[in-house]
Every structure is written in C-alpha cells, then in structure tokens.
Protein backbone atom coordinates (compact mmCIF):
# COMPACT_ATOMS: atom_id res chain seq x y z
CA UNK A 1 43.06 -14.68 -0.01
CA UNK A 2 39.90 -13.82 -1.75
CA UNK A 3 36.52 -14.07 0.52
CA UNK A 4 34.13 -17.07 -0.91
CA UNK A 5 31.63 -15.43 -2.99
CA UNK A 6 28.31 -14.81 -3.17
CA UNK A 7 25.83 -14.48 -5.62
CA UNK A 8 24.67 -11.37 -6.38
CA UNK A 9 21.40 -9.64 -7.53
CA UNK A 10 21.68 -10.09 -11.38
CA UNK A 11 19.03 -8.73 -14.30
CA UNK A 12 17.42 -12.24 -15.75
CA UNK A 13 15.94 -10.28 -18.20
CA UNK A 14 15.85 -6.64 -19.42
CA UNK A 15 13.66 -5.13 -22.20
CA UNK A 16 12.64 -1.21 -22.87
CA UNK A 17 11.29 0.64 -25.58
CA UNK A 18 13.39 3.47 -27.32
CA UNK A 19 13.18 7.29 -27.66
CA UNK A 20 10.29 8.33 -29.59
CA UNK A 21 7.07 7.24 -30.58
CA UNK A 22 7.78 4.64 -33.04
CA UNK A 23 9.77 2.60 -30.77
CA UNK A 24 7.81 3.68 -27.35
CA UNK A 25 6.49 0.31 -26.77
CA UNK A 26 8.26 -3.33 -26.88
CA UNK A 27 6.69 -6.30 -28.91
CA UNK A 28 6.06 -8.46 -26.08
CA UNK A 29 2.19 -8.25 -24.66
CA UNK A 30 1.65 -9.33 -20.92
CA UNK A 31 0.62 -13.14 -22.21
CA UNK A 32 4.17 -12.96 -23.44
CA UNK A 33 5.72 -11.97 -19.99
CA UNK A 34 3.38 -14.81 -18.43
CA UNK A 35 4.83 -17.53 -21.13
CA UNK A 36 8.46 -16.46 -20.04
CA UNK A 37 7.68 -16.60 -16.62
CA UNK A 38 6.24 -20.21 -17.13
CA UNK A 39 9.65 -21.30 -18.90
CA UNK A 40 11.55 -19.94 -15.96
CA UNK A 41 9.34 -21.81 -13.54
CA UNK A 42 9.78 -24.87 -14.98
CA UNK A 43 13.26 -24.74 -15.69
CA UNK A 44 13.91 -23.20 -11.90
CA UNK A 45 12.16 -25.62 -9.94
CA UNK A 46 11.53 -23.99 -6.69
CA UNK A 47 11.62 -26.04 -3.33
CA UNK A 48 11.02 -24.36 -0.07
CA UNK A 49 12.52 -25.99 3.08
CA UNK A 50 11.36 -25.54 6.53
CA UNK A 51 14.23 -25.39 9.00
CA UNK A 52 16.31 -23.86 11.60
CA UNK A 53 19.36 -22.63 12.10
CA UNK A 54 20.75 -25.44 13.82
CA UNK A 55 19.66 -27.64 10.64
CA UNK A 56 20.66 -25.63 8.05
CA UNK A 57 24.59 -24.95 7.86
CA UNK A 58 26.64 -22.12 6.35
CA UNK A 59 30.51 -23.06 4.95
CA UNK A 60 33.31 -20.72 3.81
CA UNK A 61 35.38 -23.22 2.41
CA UNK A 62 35.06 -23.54 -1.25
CA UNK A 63 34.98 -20.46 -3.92
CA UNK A 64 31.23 -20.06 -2.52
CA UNK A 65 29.78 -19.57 0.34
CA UNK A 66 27.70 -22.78 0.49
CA UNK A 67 24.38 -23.93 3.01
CA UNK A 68 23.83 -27.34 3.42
CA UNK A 69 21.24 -29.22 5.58
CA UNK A 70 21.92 -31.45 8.57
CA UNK A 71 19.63 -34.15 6.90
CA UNK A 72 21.31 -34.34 3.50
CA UNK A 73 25.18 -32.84 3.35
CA UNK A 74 26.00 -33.94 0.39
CA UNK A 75 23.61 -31.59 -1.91
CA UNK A 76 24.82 -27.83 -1.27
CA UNK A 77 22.99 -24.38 -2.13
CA UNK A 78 25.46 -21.42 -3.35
CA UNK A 79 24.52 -18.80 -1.00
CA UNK A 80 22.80 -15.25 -2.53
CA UNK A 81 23.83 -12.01 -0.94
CA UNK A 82 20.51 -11.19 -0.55
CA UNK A 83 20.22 -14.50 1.43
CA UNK A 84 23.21 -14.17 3.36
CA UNK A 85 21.85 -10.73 4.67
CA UNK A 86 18.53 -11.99 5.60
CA UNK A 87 20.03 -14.74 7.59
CA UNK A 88 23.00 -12.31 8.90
CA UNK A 89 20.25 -10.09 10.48
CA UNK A 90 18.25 -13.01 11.74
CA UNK A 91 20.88 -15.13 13.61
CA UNK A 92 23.66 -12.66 14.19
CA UNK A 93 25.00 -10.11 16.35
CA UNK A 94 25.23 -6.21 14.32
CA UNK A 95 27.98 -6.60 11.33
CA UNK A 96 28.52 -10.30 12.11
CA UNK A 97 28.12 -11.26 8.85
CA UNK A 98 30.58 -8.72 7.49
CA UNK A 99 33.02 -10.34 10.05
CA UNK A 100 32.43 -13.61 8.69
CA UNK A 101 33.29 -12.80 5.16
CA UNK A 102 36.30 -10.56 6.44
CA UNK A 103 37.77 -13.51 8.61
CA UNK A 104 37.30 -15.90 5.90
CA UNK A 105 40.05 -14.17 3.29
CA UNK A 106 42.37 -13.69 6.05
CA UNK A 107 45.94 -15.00 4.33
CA UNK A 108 45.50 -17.91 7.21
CA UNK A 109 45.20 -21.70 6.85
CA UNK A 110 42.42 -21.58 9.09
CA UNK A 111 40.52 -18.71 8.34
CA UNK A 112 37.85 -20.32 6.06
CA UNK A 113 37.41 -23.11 9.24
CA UNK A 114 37.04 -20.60 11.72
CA UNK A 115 34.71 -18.58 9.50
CA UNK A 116 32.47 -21.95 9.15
CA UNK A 117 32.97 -22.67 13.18
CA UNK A 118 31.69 -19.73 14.26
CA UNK A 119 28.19 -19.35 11.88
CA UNK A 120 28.23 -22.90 13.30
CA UNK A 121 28.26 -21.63 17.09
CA UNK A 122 25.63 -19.05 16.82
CA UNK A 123 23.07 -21.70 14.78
CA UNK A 124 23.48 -24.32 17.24
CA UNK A 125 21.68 -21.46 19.61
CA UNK A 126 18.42 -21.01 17.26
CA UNK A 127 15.84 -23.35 16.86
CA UNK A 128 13.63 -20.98 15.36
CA UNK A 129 12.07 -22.37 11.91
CA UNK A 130 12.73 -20.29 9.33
CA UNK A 131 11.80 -20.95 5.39
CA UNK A 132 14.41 -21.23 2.90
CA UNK A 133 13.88 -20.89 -0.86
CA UNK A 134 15.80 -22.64 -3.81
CA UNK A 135 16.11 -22.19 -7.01
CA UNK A 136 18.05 -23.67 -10.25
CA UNK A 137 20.20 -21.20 -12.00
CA UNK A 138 22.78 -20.44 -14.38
CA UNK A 139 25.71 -19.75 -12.17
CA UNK A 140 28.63 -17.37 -12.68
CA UNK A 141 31.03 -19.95 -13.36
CA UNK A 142 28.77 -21.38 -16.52
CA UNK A 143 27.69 -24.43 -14.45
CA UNK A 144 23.99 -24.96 -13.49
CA UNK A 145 23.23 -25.37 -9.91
CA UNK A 146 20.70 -25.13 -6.72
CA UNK A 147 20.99 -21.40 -5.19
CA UNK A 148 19.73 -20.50 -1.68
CA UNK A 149 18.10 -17.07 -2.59
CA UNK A 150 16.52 -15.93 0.52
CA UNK A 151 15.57 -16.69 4.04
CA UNK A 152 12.17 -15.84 5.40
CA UNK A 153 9.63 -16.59 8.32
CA UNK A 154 8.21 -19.58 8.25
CA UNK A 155 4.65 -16.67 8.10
CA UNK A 156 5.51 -16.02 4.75
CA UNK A 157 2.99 -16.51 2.14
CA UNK A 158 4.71 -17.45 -1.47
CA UNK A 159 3.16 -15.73 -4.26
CA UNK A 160 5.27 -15.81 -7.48
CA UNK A 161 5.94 -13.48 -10.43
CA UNK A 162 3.62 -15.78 -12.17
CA UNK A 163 0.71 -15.88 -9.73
CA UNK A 164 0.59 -11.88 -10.41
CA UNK A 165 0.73 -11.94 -14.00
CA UNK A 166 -1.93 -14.20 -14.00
CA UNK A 167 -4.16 -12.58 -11.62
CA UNK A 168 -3.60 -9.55 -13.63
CA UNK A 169 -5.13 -11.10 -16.83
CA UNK A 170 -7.69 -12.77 -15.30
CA UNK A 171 -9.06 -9.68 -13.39
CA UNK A 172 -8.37 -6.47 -14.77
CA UNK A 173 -8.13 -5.15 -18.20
CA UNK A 174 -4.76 -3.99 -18.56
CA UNK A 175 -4.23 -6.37 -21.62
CA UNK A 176 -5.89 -3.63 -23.70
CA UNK A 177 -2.70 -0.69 -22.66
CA UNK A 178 0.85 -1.73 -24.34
CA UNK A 179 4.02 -2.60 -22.52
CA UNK A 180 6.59 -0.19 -22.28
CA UNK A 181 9.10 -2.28 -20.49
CA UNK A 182 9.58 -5.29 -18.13
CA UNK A 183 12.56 -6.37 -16.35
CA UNK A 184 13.25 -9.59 -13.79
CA UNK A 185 15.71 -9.65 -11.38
CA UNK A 186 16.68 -12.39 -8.83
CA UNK A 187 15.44 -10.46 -6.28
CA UNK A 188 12.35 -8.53 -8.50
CA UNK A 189 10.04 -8.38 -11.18
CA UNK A 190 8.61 -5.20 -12.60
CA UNK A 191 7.16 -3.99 -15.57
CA UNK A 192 5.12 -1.12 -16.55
CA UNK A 193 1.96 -0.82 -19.10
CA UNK A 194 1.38 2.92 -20.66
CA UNK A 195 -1.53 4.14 -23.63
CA UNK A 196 -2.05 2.39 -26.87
CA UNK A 197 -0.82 3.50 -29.94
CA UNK A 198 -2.20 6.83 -31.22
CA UNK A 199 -2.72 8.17 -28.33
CA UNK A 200 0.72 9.64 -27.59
CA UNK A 201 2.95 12.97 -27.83
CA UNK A 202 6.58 13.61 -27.94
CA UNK A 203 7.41 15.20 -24.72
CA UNK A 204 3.91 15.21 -23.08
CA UNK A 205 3.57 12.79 -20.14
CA UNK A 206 0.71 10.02 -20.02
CA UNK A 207 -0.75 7.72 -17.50
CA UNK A 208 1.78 4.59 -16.76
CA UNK A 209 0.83 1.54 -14.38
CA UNK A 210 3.57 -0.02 -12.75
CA UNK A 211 3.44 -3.54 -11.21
CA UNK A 212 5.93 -5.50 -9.21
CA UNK A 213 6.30 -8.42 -7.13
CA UNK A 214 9.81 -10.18 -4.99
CA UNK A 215 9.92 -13.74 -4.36
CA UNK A 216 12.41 -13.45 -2.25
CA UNK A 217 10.91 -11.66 0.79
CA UNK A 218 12.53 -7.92 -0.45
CA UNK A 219 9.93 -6.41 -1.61
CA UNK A 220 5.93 -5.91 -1.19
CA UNK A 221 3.27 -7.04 -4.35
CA UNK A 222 2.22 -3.64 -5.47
CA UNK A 223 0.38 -1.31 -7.99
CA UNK A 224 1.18 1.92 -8.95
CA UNK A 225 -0.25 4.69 -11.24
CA UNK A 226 1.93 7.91 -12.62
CA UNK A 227 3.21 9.39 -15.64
CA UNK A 228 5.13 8.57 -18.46
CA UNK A 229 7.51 10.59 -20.98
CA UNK A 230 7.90 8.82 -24.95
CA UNK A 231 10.94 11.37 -25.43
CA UNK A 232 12.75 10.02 -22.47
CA UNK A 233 11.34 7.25 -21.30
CA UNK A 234 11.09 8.17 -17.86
CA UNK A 235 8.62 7.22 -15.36
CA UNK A 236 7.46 8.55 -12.23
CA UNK A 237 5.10 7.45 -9.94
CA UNK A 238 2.03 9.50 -8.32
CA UNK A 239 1.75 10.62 -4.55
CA UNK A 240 -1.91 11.16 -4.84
CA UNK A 241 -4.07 9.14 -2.54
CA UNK A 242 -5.06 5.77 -3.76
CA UNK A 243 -2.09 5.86 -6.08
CA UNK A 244 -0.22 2.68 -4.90
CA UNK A 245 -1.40 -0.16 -3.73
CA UNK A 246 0.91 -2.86 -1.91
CA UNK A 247 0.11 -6.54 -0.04
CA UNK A 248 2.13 -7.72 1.40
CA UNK A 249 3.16 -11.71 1.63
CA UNK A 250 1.66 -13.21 4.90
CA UNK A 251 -1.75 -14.80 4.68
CA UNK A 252 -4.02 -15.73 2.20
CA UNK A 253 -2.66 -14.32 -1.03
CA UNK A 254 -6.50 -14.40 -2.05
CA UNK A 255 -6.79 -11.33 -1.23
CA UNK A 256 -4.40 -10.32 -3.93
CA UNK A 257 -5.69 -12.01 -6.72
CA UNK A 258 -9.21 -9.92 -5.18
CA UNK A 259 -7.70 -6.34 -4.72
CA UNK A 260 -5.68 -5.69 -7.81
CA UNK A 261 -9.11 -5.20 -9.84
CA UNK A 262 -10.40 -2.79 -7.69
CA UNK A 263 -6.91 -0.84 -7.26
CA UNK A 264 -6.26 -0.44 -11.03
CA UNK A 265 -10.23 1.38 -10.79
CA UNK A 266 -8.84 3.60 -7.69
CA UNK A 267 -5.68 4.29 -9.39
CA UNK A 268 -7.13 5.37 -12.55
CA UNK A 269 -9.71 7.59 -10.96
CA UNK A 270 -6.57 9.72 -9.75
CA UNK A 271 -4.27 10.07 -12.47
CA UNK A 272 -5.06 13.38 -14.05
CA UNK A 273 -3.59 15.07 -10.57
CA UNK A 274 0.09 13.58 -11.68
CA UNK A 275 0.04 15.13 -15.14
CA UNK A 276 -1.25 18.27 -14.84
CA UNK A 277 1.12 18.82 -11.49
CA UNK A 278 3.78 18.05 -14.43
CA UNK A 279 2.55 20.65 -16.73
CA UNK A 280 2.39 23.40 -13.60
CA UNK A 281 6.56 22.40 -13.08
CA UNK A 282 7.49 23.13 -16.87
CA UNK A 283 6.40 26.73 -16.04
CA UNK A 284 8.05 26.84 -12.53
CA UNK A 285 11.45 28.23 -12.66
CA UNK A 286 14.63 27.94 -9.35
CA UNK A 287 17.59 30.35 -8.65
CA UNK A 288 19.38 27.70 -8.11
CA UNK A 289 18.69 24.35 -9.32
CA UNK A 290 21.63 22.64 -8.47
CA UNK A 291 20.79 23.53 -4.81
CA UNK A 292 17.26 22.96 -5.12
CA UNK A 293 18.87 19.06 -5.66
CA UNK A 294 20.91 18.80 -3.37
CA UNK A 295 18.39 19.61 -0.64
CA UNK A 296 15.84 17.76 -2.29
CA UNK A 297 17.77 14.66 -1.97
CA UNK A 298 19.44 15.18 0.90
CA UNK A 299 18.68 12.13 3.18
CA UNK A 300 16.25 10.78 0.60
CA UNK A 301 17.77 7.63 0.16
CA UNK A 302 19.67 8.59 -3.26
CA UNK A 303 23.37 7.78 -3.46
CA UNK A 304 25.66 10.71 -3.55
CA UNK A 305 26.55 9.05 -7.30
CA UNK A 306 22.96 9.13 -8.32
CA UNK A 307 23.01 12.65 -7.00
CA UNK A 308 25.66 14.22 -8.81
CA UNK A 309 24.47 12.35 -11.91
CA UNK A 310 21.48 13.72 -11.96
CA UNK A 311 23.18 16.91 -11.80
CA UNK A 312 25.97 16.25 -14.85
CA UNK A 313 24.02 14.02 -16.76
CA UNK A 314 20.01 13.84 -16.21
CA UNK A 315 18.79 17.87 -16.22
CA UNK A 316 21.34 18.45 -19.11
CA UNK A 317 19.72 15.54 -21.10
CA UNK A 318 18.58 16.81 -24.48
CA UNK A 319 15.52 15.23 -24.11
CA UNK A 320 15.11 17.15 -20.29
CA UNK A 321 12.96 19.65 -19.85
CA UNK A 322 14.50 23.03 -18.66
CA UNK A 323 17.04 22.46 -16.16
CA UNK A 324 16.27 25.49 -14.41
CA UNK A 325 12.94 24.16 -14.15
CA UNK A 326 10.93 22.14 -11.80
CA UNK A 327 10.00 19.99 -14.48
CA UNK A 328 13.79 19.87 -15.57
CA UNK A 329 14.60 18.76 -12.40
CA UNK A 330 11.94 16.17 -11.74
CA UNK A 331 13.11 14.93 -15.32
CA UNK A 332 16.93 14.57 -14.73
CA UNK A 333 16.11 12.14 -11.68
CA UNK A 334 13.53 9.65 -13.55
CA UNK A 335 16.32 10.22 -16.15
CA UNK A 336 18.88 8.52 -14.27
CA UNK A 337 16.42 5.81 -12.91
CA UNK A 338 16.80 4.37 -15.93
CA UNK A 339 20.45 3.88 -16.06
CA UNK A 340 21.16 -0.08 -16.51
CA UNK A 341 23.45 -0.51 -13.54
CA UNK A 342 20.44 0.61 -11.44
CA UNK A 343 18.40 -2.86 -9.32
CA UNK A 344 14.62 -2.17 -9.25
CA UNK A 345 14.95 -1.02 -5.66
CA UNK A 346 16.74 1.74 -6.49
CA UNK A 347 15.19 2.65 -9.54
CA UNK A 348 11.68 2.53 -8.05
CA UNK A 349 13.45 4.73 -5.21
CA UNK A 350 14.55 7.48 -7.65
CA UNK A 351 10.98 7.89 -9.44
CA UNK A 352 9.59 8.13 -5.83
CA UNK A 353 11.87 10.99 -5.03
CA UNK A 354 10.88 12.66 -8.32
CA UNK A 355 7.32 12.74 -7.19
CA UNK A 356 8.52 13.72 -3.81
CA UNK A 357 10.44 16.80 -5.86
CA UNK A 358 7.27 17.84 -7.61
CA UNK A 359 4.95 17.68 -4.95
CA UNK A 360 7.13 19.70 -2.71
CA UNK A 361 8.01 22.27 -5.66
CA UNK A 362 4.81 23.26 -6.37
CA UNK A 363 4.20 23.39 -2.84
CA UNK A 364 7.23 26.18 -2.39
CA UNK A 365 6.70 28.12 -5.50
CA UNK A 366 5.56 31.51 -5.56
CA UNK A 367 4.19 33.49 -8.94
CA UNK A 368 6.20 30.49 -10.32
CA UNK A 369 9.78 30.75 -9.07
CA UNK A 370 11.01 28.86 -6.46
CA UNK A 371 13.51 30.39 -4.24
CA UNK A 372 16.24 28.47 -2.86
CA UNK A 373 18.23 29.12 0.40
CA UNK A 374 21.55 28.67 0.61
C-alpha cells in the first residue's frame, strides 16, 4: 500500500536571464514581481488559525494526509511536508513522524486507522497553541483546494512576500538596478537585482543584491550583497561584515520595513572586497583541485550529489573559469546552484559555501598556489 501523500515544496514560479549580455536580465521590473505577488494573494486567500494539538487533527486515511479541526470536520487541509515536519518535531517523539507514514502503507486493513489513532494519542497530550497557516492552491491531482503549509508558534509575526516587496520600493532605491532572476516557492521567495545595462562584462563579476523572505516559518527575511557572473549566471554571496542582513519573524515587523534602507547602504559600502577577492582566485592555482573540493565541502552541508557534480559538471563548464583554479572552483559550485531541481535552501547553501571556498583559499595560498594535503 502506498503511504498518503504529502505535498511537497514545488517552484510557483521560475524566471532567469540567459548566458550573455543580451539576455543577462529578465523583462519583469520589481513592480512586476509585486503585481504577481498581489494576484497570488488574492487568489490564495490566507487564513491563520490559532490552535492546539488537541484541536487540530491529523488523518492517514485518504490519498492525503489530511488536518482537520475539532470545531469544523467537515472542511479538511491537505497536509505540506514542510508542515508535517514542523508539527512532527513539535508534538512527537524523534522519527515519529517517519513511523507514522511507514505504519500507514503497511499492506494492513488497519494500518491507515492506527496511523490516525496514534497522532491522535500524542495531541490529546498538548494543549499548547500553536498557529497554523492555509492557503488555496492548485493541487497535484488538478483540483483546487485549502493546504495546511506550515505550523508555527503562536510568537510568530506574519510578514508576506508582498509586505517585502513593498517595503523594498517604498524605502530603498533598488528599482533603479535590473532583475536578473526571481523565483517563488511554497516554502520561499527570492530574487536577485544586479547593474543596469551598459555597465557589464562577459566574464567579469559585478555587485548582485539578493533578497528573500518564507512565509512559512523556514526561513529568515534577509538581504544580501555579492557578486555576479553574465557568462554563467552564477551568484555568490559576500562574507564581508555587514554583508547580510536577516530579521527574523517575531515582533513588530516594523522594524523591517525600517532596516532594509539602511542595510542596502551597509551592504553597498562593502562590495568591492567580494570582487576583487574574485579577481585574486583567477590567478590562484591547486595541485589538486578535486581534493581541494572534497575537503572544502566536507561537512558543509552539500550533498555528496551536489559534490561530485560540481566536480563532473560545474569546474568543467565552458563558461568556468580554470578548473585548476580557485576561481574555477568557486565557479563550478555557484554553477551547480543553479541547477533547476535545486529548492532555494539549497541553492542559497551552495553560493554560501562558494564564498566560504574563496575566503578560505586566499587565506591558504602561498605565491599563489595552494597546496593540498592528501
């Protein structure tokens, strides 16, 4: 028998720039990203309800897995996984939820009802208010329905996708810089802004802001300033001080709408440290490369896939710098950032670990050559 399902993190929406300088940045301007975020507001229609565990109940019974509240059990919510997780780790004991799911495609009559008793058991325990958020979506069977995408504390202070684009436009003056690509998840929202027209080279990095924002309690509100590549389209974010800004989503969001004007000014003020640490690494030769990845990465977070791709597929790239080159190497991960089957967790993850890599290279090499032990 095949476990309920649950609704994954999907891309909403997904738009880049291509290779070169003609097609570097995409037609949409940031009012256009707040207009599409209006549309999906409206259409979504977000409700947040406040209650416990013992009020809100979890079934394995159908083809999802389903919540419904004590109060009204005829309207359902299709559980997220991201959901599921968050209310896994809040109610239940280490890897319950995994024995939920397991238990509920057992070939047994009564495996789905034994699945649903037992969530049952351990909510009748908690009392604890909690905040759940709803959506309307497009779900994978074609139908339209109301999705439970996370669980939070009932301290958790909503600010939307929207809120951020707007408090963008009204405070700073990014509207003047051109999109180079924006990209909404379930789970995320992120886009990044880069130089205007004619002010560009083929293979020379420039200063790139990224933004990003979760509604769904994954992720921070944050800033951040780096560099960006036309003949790859790979960017990578700075480790300099005052390079990233995040808030975080308990209190008065105020103090977002307040900050972000006076963190684009820090950022900015720092960004010539990220290129020319770029142009040092083109000139910075390892012995071993391959090596010089592997314990670069090691315990960084990266997949062992996203590892061994970077490896076969992102310091071999034609548009890669060197492979035997710092710069080679901090290209081939930001490389395979990009690749589409990547969330923005992970891809924000990767261009982290690519500053990480150049910081640390620079930091090792000697006369220019870095020296790898084996």
């Amino acid at each position: 028998m095949v476990a309920p399902a649950l609704i994954p993190n999907r891309t909403i929406f997904n738009k880049r720039g291509r290779r070169g300088l003609a097609n570097l940045h995409v037609s949409e301007t940031l009012e256009d990203v707040r207009d599409h975020l209006r549309r999906m507001a409206k259409a979504q229609q977000a409700e947040d309800h406040t209650r416990s565990f013992q009020q809100m109940l979890l079934t394995f019974e159908d083809d999802y897995v389903r919540a419904r509240t004590i109060n009204n059990p005829d309207e359902s919510f299709v559980v997220t996984k991201t959901a599921f997780g968050q209310m896994d780790a809040s109610l239940l004991p280490r890897s319950g939820g995994n024995f939920l799911m397991s238990l509920s495609e057992l070939e047994h009559p009564a495996a789905r009802k034994a699945a649903t008793a037992t969530w049952a058991m351990f909510a009748a325990q908690n009392d604890k208010p909690r905040t759940f958020r709803t959506v309307r979506t497009r779900l994978p069977d074609g139908s339209v329905g109301r999705i439970l995408r996370s669980q939070v504390s009932t301290s958790y202070a909503a600010y939307s996708n929207l809120e951020f684009v707007q408090d963008l436009l009204d405070n700073t003056d990014i509207g003047d810089l051109r999109m180079l690509d924006w990209r909404i998840d379930d789970d995320a929202m992120r886009f990044r802004v880069g130089a205007p027209d004619g002010q560009v080279e083929v293979g020379t990095p420039f200063p790139m802001f990224s933004f990003w924002n979760s509604e769904t309690g994954k992720r921070t509100t944050g800033i951040q300033g780096g560099s960006f590549r036309a003949s790859c389209l790979n960017g990578m974010g700075s480790w300099e001080k005052n390079s990233r800004f995040v808030w975080r989503h308990f209190g008065n969001t105020d103090r977002i709408s307040q900050g972000v004007s006076s963190a684009m000014t820090e950022i900015s003020t720092g960004l010539n440290g990220t290129l020319e640490a770029y142009q040092k690494a083109c000139d910075v030769f390892i012995d071993d490369a391959f090596a010089f990845v592997d314990q670069m990465l090691d315990k960084s977070g990266a997949s062992k896939e996203a590892i061994e791709s970077v490896k076969t597929r992102g310091m071999t790239d034609p548009t890669s710098h060197d492979s035997s080159s710092l710069a080679g190497v901090v290209d081939g991960i930001t490389l395979i950032a990009q690749d589409d089957h990547r969330d923005l967790f992970e891809m924000d993850l990767m261009e982290q670990i690519a500053a990480d890599c150049l910081r640390r290279g620079l930091a090792m090499s000697k006369r220019e050559k870095i020296a790898v032990s084996v």
